[in-house]
Protein backbone atom coordinates (compact mmCIF):
# COMPACT_ATOMS: atom_id res chain seq x y z
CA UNK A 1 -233.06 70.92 -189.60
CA UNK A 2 -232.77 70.07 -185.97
CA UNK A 3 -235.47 67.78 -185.00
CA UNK A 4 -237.01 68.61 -181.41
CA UNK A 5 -239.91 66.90 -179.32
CA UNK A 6 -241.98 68.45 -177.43
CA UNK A 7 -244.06 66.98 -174.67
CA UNK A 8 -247.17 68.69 -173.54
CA UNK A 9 -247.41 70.81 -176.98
CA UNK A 10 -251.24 71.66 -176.08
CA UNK A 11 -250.83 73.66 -172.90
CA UNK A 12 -249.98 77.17 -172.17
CA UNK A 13 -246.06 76.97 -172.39
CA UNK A 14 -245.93 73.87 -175.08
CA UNK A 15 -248.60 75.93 -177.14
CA UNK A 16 -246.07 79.26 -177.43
CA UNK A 17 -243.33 76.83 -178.06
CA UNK A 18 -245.03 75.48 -181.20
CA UNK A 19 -246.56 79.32 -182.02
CA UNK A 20 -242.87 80.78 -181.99
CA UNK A 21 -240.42 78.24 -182.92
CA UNK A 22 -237.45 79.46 -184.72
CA UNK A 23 -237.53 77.51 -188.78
CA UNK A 24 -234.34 75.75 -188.17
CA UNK A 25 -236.34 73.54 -186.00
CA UNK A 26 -238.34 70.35 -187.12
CA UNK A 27 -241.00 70.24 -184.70
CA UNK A 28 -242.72 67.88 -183.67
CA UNK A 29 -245.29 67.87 -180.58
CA UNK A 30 -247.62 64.69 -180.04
CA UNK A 31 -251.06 64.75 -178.17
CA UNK A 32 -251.34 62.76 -175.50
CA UNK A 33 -253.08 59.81 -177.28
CA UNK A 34 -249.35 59.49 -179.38
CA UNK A 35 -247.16 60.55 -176.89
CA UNK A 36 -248.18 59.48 -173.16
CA UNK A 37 -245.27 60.52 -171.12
CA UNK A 38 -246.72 58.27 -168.23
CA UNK A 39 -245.82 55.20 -170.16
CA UNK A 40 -242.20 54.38 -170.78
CA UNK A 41 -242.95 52.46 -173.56
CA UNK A 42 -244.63 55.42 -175.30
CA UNK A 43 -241.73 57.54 -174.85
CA UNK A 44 -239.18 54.94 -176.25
CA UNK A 45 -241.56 54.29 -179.10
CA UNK A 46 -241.58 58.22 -179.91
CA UNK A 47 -238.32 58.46 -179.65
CA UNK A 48 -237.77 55.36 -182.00
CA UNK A 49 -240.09 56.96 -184.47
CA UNK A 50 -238.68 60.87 -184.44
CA UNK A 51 -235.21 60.41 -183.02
CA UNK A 52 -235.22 63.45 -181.33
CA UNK A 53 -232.30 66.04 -181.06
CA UNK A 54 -233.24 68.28 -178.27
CA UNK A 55 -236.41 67.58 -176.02
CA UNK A 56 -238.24 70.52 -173.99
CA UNK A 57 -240.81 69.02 -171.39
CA UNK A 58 -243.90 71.57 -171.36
CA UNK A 59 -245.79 68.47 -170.09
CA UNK A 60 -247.88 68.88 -166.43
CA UNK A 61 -250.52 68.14 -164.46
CA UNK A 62 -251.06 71.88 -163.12
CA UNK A 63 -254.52 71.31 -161.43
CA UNK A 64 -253.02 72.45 -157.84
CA UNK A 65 -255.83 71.98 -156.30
CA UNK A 66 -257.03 69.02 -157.32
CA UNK A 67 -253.73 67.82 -156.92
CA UNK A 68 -254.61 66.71 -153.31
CA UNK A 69 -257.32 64.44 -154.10
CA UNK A 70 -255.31 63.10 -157.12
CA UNK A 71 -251.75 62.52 -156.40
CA UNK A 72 -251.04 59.56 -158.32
CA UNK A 73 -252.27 61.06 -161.18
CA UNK A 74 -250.53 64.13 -160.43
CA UNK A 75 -246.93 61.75 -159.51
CA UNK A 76 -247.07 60.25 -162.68
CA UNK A 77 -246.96 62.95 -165.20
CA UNK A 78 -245.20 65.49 -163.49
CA UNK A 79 -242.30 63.18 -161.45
CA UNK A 80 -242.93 59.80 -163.67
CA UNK A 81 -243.16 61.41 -167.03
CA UNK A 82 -240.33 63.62 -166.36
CA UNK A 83 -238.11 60.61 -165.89
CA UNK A 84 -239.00 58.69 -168.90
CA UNK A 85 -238.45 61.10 -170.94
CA UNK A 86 -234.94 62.03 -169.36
CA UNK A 87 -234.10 58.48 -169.21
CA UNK A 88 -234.73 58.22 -173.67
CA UNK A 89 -233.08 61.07 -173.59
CA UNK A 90 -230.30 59.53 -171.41
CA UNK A 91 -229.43 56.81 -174.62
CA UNK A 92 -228.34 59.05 -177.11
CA UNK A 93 -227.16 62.08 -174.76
CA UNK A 94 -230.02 63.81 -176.10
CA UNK A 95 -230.50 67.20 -174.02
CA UNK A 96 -233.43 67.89 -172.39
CA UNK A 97 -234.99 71.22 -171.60
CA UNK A 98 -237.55 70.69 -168.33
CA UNK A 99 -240.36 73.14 -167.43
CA UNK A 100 -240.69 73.38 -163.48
CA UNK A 101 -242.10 75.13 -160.49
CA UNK A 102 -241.81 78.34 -158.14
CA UNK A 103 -244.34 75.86 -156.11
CA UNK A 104 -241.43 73.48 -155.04
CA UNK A 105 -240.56 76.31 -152.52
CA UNK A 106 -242.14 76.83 -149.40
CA UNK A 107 -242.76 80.73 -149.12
CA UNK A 108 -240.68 80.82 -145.70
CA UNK A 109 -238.13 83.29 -147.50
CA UNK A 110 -239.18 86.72 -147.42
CA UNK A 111 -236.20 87.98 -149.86
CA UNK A 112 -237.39 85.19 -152.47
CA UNK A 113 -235.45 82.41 -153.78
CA UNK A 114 -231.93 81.54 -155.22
CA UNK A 115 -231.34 78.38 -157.46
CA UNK A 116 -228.90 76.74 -154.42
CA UNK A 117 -232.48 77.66 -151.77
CA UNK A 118 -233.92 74.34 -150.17
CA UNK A 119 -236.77 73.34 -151.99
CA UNK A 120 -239.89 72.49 -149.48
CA UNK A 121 -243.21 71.79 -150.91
CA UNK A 122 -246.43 72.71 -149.28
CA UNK A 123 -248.44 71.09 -151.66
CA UNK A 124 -248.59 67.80 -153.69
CA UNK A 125 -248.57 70.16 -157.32
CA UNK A 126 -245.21 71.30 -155.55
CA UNK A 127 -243.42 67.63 -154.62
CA UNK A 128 -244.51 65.97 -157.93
CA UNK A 129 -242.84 68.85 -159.78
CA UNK A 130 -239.85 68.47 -157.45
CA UNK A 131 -239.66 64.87 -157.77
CA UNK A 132 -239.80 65.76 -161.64
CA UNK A 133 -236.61 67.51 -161.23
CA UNK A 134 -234.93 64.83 -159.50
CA UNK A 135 -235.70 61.93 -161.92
CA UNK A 136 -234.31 64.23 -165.09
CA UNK A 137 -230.90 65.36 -162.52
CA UNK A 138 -230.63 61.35 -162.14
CA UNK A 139 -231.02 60.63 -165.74
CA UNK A 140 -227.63 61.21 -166.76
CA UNK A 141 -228.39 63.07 -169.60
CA UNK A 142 -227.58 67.00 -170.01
CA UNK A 143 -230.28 69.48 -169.03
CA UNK A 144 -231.57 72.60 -168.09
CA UNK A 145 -234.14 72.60 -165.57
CA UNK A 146 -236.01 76.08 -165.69
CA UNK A 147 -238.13 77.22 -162.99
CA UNK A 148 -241.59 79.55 -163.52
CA UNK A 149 -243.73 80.79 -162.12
CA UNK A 150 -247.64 82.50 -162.36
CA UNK A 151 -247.94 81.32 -166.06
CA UNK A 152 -250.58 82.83 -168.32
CA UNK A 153 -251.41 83.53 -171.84
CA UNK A 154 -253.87 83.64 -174.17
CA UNK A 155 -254.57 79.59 -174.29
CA UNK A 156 -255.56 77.09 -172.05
CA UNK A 157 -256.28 77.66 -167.85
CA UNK A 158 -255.20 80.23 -165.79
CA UNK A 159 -255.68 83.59 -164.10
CA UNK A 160 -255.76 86.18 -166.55
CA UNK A 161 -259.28 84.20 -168.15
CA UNK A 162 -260.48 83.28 -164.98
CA UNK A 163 -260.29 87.46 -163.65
CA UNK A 164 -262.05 87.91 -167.21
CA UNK A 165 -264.71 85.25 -166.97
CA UNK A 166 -265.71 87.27 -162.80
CA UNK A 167 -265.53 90.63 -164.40
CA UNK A 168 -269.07 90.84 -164.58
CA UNK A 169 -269.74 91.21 -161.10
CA UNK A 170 -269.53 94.05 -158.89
CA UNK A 171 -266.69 93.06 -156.32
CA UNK A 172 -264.15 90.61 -157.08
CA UNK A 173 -262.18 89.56 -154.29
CA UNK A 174 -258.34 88.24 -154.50
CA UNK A 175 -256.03 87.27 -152.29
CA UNK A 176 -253.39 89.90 -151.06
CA UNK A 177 -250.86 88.02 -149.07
CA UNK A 178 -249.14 85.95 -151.79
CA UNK A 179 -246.09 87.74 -153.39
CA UNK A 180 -244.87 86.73 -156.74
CA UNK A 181 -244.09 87.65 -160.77
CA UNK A 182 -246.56 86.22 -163.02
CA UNK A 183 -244.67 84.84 -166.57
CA UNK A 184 -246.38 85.08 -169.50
CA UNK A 185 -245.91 82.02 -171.82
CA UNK A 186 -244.82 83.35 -174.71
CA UNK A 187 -241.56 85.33 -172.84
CA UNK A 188 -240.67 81.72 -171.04
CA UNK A 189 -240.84 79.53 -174.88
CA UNK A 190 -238.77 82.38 -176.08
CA UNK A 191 -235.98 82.15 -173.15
CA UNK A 192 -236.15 78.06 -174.05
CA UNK A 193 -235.83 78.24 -177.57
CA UNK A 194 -232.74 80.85 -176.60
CA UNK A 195 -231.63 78.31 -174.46
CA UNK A 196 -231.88 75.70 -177.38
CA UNK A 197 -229.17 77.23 -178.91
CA UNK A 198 -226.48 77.17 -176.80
CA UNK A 199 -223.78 74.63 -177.96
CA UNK A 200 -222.77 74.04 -174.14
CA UNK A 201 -226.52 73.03 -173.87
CA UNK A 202 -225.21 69.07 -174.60
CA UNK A 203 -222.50 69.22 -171.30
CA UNK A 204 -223.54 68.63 -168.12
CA UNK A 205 -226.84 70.13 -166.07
CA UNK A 206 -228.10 73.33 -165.10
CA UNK A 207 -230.90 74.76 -163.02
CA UNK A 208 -232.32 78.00 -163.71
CA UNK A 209 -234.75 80.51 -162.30
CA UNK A 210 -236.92 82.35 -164.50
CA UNK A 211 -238.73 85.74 -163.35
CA UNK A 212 -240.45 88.78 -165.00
CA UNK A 213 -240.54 92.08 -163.41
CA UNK A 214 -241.71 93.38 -161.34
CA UNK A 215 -243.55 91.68 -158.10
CA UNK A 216 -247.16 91.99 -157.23
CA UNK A 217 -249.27 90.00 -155.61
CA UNK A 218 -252.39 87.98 -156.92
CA UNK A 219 -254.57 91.11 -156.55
CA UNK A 220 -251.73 93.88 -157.85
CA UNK A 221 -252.54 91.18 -160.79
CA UNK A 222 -256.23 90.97 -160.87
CA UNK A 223 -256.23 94.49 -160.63
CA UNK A 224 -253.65 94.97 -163.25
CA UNK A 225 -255.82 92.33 -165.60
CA UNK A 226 -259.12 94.58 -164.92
CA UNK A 227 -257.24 98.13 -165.78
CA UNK A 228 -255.93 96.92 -169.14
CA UNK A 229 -259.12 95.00 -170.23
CA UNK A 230 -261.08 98.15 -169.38
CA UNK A 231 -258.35 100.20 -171.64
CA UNK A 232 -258.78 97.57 -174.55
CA UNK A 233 -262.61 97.90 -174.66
CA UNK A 234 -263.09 94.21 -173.33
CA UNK A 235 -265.06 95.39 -170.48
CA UNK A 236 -267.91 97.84 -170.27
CA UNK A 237 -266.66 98.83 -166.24
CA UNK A 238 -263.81 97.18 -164.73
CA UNK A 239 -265.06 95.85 -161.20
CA UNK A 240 -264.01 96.54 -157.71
CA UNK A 241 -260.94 94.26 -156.65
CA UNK A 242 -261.78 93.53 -152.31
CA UNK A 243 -258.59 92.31 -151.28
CA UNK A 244 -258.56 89.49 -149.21
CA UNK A 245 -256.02 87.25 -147.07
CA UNK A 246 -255.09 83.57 -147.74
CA UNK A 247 -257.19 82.75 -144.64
CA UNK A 248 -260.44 84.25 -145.97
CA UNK A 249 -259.91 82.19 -149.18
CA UNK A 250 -259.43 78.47 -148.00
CA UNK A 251 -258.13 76.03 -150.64
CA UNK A 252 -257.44 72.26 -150.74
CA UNK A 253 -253.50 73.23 -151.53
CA UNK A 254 -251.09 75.22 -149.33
CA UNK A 255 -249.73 78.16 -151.11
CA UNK A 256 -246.34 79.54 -150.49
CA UNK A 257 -246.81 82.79 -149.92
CA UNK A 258 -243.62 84.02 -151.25
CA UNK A 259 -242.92 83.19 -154.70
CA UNK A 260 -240.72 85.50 -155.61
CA UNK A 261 -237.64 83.57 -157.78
CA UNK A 262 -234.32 85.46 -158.30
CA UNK A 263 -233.63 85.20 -161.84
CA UNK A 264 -230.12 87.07 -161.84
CA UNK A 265 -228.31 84.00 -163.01
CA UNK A 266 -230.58 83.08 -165.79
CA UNK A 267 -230.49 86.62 -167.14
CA UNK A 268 -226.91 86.70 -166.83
CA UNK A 269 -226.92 83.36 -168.74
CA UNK A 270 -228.98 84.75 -171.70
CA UNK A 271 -227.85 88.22 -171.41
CA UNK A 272 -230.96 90.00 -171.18
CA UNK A 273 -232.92 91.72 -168.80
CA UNK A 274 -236.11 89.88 -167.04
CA UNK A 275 -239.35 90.81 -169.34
CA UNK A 276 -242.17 93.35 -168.15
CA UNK A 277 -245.34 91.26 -167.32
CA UNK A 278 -247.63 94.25 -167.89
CA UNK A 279 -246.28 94.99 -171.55
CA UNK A 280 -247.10 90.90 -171.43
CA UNK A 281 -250.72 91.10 -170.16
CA UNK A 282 -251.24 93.66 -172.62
CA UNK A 283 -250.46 91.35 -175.35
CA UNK A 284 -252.38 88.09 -174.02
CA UNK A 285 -255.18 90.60 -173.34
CA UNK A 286 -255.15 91.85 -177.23
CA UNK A 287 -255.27 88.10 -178.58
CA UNK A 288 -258.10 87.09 -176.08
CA UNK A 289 -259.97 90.16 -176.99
CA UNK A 290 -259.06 88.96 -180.97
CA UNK A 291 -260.47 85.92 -180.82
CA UNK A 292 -263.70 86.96 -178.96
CA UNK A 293 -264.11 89.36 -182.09
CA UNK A 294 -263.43 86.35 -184.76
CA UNK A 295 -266.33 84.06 -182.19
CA UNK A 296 -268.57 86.83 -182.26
CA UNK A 297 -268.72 87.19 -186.25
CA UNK A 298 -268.65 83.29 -187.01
């Protein structure tokens, strides 16, 4: 069996890895008391112990607001942690799989954004990611660099349970002026563990956007969220969705407001066709409304 670590195994992405991992694979996926990627003596020792044969870094700080007021914090998993692990990595040639960010892009590009585009932060979320993606590019060890965006699933933080948690009121309102394709977990750990199989996975680098279909913006999603949960029985009356513009909703972090990525090449890569988000929801929304039903009878 092919032995493979996996760094930030409790989150959204690192969680779907585990859930779906093909049984070739030994996995193994630390917490963050056993594996602290912001100590490089922590990642040698892990390494040491498991001896690793492929490495997929689900690992981030993700708070993008908070972010601001934290950047150290925020520097040292997502850029810091990156690089230790692609430096362990670096000893044996050990290839490394790296979760990144639509948010290292600015939003300036109306048509959205190819893999050669000039990254340009607005936010600190955005550089540490982007810093992340140089350390594991200087590392010298082969890689594949895949960037998300809009993540969400069933687990963990994130817009589909925080539209759920406001459905109770009468208006919801959601920002309108921020393009973009949310992911849903699960599709993005099964393009990886696709990607773990490629024998030219141990030669060189490569940087890859990955996409769903089709674009929408964070109320087409809300709205979307509200319409399905209503379908499923999870609400009673799905609420009014006021849209808004980023101005009306002031945040700590600069959004881009396009964050559209073109994910031609990485479906060309894979040969397959960029996933549907709503057939997505639809799932995430049927095993949140699962495990309400299991809560409600224990």
């Amino acid at each position: 069996m092919r032995r493979v670590l996996i760094a930030g195994g409790s989150g959204q992405i690192g969680s779907a890895l585990i859930s779906s991992a093909p049984p070739e694979y030994e996995i193994y996926a630390p917490n963050s008391s056993r594996l602290d990627i912001r100590d490089a003596e922590s990642v040698a020792n892990t390494f040491a112990r498991f001896q690793p044969e492929l490495v997929i870094n689900a690992a981030a700080y993700t708070a993008v607001d908070k972010a601001e007021t934290e950047r150290e914090l925020a520097f040292a998993i997502n850029a810091a942690g990156a690089g230790h692990l692609a430096r362990s990595c670096q000893v044996q040639q050990t290839p490394l799989l790296h979760v990144s960010t639509d948010y290292v892009f600015d939003g300036a590009n109306a048509s959205g954004y190819h893999e050669e585009d000039q990254p340009n932060p607005l936010n600190v979320y955005g550089a540490s990611k982007l810093e992340g993606e140089r350390q594991v590019i200087g590392a010298g060890t082969p890689y594949l660099i895949l960037r998300v965006s809009w993540v969400f699933s069933s687990v963990g933080t994130n817009f589909v349970k925080t539209m759920l948690r406001l459905a109770n009121g009468e208006v919801v309102r959601v920002v309108d002026d921020q393009v973009g394709t949310p992911c849903a977990a699960a599709d993005i750990a099964e393009s990886l563990w696709r990607c773990a199989s490629r024998p030219e996975l141990r030669e060189g680098g490569r940087l890859f956007h990955y996409s769903s279909q089709p674009p929408t913006t964070w109320f087409g999603f809300a709205n979307a969220i509200f319409e399905d949960a209503a379908k499923l029985g999870m609400l009673a009356r799905a609420p009014r969705v006021e849209p808004i513009s980023t101005d009306q909703y002031p945040t700590s972090a600069r959004r881009p407001s396009n964050s559209i990525l073109d994910s031609s090449r990485f479906q060309e890569y894979l040969g397959a066709q960029p996933p549907d988000w709503r057939a997505s929801l639809l799932r995430v929304l049927g095993a949140l409304d699962e495990k309400q039903g299991r809560q409600g009878t224990a």
